[in-house]
PDB file of N, CA and C in Angstrom:
ATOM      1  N   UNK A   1      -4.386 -10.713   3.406  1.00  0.00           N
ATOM      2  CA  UNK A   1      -3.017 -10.256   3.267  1.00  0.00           C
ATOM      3  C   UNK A   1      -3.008  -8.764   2.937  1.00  0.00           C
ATOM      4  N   UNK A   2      -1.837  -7.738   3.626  1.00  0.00           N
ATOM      5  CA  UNK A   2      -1.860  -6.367   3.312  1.00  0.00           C
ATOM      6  C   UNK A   2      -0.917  -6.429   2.285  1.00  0.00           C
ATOM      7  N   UNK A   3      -0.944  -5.621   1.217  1.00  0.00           N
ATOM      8  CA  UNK A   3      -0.125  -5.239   0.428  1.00  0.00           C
ATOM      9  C   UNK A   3       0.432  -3.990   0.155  1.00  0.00           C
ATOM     10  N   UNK A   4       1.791  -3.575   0.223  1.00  0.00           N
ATOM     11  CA  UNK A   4       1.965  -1.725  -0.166  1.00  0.00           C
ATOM     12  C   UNK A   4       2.684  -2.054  -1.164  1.00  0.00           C
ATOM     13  N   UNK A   5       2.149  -0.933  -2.162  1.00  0.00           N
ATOM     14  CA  UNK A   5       2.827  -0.394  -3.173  1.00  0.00           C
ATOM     15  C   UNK A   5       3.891   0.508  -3.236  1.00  0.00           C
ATOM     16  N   UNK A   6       4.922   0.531  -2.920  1.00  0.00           N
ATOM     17  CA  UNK A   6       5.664   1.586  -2.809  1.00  0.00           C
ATOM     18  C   UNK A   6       7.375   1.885  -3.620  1.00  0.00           C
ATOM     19  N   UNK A   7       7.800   2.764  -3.258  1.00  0.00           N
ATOM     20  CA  UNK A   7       9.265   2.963  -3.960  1.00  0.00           C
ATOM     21  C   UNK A   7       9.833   3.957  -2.875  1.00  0.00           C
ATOM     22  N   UNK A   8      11.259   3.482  -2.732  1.00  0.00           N
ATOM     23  CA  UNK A   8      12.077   3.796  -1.636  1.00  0.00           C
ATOM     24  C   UNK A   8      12.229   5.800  -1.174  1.00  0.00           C
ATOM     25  N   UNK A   9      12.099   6.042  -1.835  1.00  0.00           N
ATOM     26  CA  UNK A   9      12.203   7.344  -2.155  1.00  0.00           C
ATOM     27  C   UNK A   9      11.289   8.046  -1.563  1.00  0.00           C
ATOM     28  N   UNK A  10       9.979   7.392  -1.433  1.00  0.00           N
ATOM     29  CA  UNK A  10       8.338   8.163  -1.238  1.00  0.00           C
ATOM     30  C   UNK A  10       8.274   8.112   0.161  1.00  0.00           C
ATOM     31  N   UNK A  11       8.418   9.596   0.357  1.00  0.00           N
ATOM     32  CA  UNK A  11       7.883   9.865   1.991  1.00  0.00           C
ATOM     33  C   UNK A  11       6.726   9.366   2.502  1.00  0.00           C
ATOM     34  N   UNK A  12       5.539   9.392   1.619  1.00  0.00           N
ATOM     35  CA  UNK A  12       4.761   8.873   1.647  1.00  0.00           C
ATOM     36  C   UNK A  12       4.156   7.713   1.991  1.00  0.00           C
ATOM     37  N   UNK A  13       5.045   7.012   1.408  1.00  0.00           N
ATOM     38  CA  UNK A  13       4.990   5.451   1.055  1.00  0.00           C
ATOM     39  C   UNK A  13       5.865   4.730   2.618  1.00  0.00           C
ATOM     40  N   UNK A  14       6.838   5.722   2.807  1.00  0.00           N
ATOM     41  CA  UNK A  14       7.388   5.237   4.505  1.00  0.00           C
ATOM     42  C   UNK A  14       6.520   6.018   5.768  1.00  0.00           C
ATOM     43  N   UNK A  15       5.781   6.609   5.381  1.00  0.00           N
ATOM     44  CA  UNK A  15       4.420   7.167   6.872  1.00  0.00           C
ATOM     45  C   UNK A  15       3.956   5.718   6.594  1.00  0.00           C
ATOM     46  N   UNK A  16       3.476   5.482   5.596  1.00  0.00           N
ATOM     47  CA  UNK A  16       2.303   4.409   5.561  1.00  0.00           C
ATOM     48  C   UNK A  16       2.787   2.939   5.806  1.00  0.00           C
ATOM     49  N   UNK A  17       3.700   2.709   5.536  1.00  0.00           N
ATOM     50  CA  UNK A  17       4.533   1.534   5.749  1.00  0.00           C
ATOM     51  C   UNK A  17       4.796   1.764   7.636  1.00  0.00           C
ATOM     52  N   UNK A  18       5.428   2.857   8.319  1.00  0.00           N
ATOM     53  CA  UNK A  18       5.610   2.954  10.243  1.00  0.00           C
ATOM     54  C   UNK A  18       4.238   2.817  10.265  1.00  0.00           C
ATOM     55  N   UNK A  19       3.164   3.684   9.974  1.00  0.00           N
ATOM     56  CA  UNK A  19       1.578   3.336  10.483  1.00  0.00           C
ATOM     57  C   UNK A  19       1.509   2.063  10.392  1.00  0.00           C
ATOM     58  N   UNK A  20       1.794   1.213   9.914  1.00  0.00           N
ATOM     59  CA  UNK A  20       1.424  -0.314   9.752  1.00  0.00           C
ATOM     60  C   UNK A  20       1.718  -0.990  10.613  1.00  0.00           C
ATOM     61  N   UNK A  21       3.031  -0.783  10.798  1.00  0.00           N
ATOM     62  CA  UNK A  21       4.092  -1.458  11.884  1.00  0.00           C
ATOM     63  C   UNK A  21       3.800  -1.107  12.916  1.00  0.00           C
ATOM     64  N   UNK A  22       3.752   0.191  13.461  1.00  0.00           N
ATOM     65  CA  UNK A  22       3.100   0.901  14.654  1.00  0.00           C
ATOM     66  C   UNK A  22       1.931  -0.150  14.971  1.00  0.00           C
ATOM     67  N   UNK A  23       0.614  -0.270  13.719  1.00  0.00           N
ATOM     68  CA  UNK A  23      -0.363  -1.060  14.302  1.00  0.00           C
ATOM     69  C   UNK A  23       0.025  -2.581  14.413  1.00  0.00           C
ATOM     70  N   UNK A  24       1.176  -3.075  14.447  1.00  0.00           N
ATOM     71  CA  UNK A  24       1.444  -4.367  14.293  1.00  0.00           C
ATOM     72  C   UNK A  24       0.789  -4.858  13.318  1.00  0.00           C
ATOM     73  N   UNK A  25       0.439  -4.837  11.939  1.00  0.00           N
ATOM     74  CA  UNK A  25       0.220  -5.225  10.840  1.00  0.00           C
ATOM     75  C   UNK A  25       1.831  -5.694  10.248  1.00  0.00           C
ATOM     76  N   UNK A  26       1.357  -6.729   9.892  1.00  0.00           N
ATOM     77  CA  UNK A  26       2.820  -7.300   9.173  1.00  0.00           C
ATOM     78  C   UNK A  26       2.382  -7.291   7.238  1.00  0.00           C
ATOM     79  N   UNK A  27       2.791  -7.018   6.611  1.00  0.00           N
ATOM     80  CA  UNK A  27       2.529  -7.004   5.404  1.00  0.00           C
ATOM     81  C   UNK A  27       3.762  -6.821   4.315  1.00  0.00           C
ATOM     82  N   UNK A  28       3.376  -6.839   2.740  1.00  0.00           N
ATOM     83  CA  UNK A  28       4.506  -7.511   1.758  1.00  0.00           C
ATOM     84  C   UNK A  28       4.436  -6.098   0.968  1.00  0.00           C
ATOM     85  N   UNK A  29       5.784  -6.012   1.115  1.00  0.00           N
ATOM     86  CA  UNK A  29       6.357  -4.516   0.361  1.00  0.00           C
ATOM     87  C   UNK A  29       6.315  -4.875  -1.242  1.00  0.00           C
ATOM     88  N   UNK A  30       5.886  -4.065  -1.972  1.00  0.00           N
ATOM     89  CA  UNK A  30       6.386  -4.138  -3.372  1.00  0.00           C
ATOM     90  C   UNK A  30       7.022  -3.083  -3.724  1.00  0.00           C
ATOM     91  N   UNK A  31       8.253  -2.925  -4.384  1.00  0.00           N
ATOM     92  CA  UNK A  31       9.047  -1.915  -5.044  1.00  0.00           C
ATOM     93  C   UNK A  31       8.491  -1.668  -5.905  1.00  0.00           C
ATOM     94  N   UNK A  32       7.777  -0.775  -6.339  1.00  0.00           N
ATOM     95  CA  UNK A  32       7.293  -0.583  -8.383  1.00  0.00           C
ATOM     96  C   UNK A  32       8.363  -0.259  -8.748  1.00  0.00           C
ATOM     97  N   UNK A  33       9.525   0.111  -8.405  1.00  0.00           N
ATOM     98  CA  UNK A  33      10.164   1.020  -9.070  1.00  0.00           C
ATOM     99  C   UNK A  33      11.134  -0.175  -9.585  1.00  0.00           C
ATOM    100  N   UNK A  34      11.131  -1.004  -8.592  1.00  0.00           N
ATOM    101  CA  UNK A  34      12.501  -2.214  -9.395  1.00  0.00           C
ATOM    102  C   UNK A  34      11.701  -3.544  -9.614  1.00  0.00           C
ATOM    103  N   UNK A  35      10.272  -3.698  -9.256  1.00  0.00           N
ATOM    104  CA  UNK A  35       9.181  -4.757  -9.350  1.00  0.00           C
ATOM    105  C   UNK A  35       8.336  -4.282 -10.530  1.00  0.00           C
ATOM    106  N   UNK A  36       8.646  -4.779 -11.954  1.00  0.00           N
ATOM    107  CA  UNK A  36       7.725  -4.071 -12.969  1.00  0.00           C
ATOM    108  C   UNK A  36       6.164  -5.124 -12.766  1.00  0.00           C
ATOM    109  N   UNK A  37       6.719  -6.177 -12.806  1.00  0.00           N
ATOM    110  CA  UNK A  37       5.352  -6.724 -12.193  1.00  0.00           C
ATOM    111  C   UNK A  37       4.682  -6.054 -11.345  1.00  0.00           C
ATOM    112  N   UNK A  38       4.825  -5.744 -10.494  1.00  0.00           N
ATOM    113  CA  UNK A  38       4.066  -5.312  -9.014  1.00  0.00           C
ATOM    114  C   UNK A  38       3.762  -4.335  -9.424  1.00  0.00           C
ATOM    115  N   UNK A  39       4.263  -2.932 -10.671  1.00  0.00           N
ATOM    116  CA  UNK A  39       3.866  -1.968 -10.664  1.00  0.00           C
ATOM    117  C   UNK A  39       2.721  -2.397 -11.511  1.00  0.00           C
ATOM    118  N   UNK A  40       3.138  -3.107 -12.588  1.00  0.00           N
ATOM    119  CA  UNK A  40       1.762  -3.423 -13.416  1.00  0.00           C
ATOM    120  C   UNK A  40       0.425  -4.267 -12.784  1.00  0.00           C
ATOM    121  N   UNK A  41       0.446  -5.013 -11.672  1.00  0.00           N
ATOM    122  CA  UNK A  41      -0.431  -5.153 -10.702  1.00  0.00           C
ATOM    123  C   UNK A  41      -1.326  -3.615 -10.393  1.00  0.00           C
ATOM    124  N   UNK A  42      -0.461  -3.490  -9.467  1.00  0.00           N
ATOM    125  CA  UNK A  42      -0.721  -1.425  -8.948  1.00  0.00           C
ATOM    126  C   UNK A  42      -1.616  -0.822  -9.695  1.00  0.00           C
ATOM    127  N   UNK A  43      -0.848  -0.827 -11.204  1.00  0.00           N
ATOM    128  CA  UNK A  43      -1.711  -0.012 -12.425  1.00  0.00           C
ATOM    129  C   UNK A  43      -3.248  -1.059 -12.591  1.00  0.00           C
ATOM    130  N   UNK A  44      -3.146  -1.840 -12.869  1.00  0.00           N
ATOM    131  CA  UNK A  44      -4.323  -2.511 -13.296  1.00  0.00           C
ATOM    132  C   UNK A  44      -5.118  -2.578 -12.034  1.00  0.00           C
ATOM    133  N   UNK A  45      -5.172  -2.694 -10.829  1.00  0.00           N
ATOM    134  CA  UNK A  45      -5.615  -2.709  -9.946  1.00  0.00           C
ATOM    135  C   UNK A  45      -6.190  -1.521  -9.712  1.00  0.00           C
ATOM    136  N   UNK A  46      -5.509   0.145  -9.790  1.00  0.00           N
ATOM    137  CA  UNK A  46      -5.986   1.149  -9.227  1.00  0.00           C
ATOM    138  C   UNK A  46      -6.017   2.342 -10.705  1.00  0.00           C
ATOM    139  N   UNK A  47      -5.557   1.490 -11.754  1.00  0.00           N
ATOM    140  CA  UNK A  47      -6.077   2.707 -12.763  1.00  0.00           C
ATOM    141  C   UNK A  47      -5.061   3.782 -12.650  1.00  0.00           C
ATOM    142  N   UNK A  48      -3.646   3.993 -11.427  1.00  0.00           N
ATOM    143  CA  UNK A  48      -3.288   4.777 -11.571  1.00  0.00           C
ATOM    144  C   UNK A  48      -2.136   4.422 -11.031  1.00  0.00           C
ATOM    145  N   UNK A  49      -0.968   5.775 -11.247  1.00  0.00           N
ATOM    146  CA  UNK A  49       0.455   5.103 -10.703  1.00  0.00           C
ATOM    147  C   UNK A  49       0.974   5.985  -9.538  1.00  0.00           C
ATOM    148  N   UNK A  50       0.031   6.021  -8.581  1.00  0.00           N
ATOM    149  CA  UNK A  50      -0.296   7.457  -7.670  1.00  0.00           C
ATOM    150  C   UNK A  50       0.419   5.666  -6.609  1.00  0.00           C
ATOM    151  N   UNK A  51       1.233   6.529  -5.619  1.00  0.00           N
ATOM    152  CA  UNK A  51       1.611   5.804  -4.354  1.00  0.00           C
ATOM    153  C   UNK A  51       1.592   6.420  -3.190  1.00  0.00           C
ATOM    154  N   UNK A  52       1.480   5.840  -2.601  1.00  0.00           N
ATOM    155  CA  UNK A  52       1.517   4.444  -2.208  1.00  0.00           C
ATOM    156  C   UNK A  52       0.218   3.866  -2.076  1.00  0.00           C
ATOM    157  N   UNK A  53       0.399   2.606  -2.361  1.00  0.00           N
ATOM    158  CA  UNK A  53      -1.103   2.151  -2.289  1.00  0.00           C
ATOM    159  C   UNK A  53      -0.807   0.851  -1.233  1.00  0.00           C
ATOM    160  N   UNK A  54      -2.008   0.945  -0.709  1.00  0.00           N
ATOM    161  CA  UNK A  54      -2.361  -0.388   0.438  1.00  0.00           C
ATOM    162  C   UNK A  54      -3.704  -1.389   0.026  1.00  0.00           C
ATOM    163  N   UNK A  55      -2.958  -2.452  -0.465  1.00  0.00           N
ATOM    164  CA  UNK A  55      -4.228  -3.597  -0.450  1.00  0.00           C
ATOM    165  C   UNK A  55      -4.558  -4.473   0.487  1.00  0.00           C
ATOM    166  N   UNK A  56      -6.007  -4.701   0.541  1.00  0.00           N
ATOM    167  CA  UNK A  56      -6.476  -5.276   1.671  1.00  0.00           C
ATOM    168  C   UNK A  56      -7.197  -6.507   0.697  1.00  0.00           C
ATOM    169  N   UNK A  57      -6.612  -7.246   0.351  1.00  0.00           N
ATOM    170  CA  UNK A  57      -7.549  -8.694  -0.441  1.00  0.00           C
ATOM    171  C   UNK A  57      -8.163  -7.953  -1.602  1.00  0.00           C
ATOM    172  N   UNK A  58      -9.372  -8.139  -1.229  1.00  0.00           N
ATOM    173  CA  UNK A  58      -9.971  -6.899  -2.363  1.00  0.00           C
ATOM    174  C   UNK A  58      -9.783  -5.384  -2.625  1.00  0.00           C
ATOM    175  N   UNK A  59      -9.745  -4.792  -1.444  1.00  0.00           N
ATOM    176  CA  UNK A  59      -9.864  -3.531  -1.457  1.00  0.00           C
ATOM    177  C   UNK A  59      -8.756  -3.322  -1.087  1.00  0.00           C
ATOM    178  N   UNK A  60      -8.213  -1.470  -1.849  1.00  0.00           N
ATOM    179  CA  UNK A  60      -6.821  -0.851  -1.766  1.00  0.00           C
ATOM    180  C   UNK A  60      -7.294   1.022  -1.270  1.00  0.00           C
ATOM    181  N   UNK A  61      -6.380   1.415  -0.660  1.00  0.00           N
ATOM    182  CA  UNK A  61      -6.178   2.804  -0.504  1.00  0.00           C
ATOM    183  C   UNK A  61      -5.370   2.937  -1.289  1.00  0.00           C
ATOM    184  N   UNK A  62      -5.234   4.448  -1.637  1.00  0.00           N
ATOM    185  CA  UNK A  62      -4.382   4.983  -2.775  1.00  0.00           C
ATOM    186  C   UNK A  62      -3.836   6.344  -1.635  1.00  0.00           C
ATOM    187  N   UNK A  63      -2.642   6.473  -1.309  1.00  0.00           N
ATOM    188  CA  UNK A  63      -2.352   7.556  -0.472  1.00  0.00           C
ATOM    189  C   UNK A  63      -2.518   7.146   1.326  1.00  0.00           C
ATOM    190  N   UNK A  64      -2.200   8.154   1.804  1.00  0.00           N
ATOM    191  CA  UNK A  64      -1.271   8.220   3.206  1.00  0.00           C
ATOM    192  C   UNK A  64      -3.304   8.382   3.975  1.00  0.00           C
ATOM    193  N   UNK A  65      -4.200   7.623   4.273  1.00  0.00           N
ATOM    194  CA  UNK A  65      -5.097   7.810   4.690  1.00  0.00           C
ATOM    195  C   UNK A  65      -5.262   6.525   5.524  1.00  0.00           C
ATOM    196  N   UNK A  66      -4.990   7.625   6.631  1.00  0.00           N
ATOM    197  CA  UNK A  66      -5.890   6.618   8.027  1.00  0.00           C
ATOM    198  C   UNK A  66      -6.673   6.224   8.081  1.00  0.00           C
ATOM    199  N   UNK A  67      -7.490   7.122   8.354  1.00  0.00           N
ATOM    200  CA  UNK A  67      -9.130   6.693   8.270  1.00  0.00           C
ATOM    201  C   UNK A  67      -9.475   4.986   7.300  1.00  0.00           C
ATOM    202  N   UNK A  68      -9.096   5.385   6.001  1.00  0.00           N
ATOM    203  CA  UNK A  68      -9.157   4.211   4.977  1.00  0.00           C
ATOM    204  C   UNK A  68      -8.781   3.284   5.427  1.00  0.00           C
ATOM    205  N   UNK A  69      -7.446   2.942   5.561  1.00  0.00           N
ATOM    206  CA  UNK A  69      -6.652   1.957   6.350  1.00  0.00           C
ATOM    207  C   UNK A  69      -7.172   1.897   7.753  1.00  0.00           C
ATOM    208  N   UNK A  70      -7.900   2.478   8.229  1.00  0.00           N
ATOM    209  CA  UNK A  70      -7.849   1.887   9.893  1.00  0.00           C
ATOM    210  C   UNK A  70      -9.510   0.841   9.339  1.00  0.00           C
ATOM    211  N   UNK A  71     -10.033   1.326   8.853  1.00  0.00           N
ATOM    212  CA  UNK A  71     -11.715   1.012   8.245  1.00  0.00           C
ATOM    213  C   UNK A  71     -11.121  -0.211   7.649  1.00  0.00           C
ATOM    214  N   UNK A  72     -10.098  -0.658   6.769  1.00  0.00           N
ATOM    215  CA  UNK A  72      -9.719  -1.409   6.130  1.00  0.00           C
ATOM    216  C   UNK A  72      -9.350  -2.657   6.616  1.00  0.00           C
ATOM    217  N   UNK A  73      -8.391  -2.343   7.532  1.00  0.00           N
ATOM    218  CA  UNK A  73      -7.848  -3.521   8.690  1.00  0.00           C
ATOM    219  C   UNK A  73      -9.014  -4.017   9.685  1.00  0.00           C
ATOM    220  N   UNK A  74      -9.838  -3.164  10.006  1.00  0.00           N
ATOM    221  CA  UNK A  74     -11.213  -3.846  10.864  1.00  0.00           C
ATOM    222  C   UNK A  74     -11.881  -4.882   9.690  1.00  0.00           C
ATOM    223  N   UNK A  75     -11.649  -4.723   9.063  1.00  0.00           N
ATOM    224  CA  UNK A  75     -12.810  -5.812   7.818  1.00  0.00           C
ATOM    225  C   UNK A  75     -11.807  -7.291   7.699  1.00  0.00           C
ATOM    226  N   UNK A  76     -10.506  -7.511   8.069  1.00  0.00           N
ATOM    227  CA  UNK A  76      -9.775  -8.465   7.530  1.00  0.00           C
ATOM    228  C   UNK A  76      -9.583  -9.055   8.831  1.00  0.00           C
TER     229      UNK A  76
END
């Protein structure tokens, strides 16, 4: 399962969310900003409250990186 971390606001967080879609990846949005759960996931997961983040099962990117995410989606 993909997961993004994100909040409506973050340019960031919507590149990485169209890259997804673009690749036909279907995956589960979390709001941190109105999901305190999900942010406290986020935090404990990545140590930091830097967004957007993309989880891949185990493994997460932190930020707008292709490379990561394309490497990421080949493993799942």
């Amino acid at each position: 399962m993909v997961k993004v971390y994100s909040a409506p606001d973050c340019s960031w967080c919507k590149k990485t969310k169209d890259y997804l879609k673009s690749k036909k990846i279907d995956y589960v949005d979390v709001n941190v900003q109105d999901d305190i759960e999900g942010r406290d996931e986020m935090i404990q997961l990545t140590g930091d409250m830097s967004i957007p983040v993309v989880r891949f099962n185990d493994n997460y990117v932190v930020g707008f990186k292709k490379d990561e995410i394309d490497k990421n989606l080949a493993m799942i």
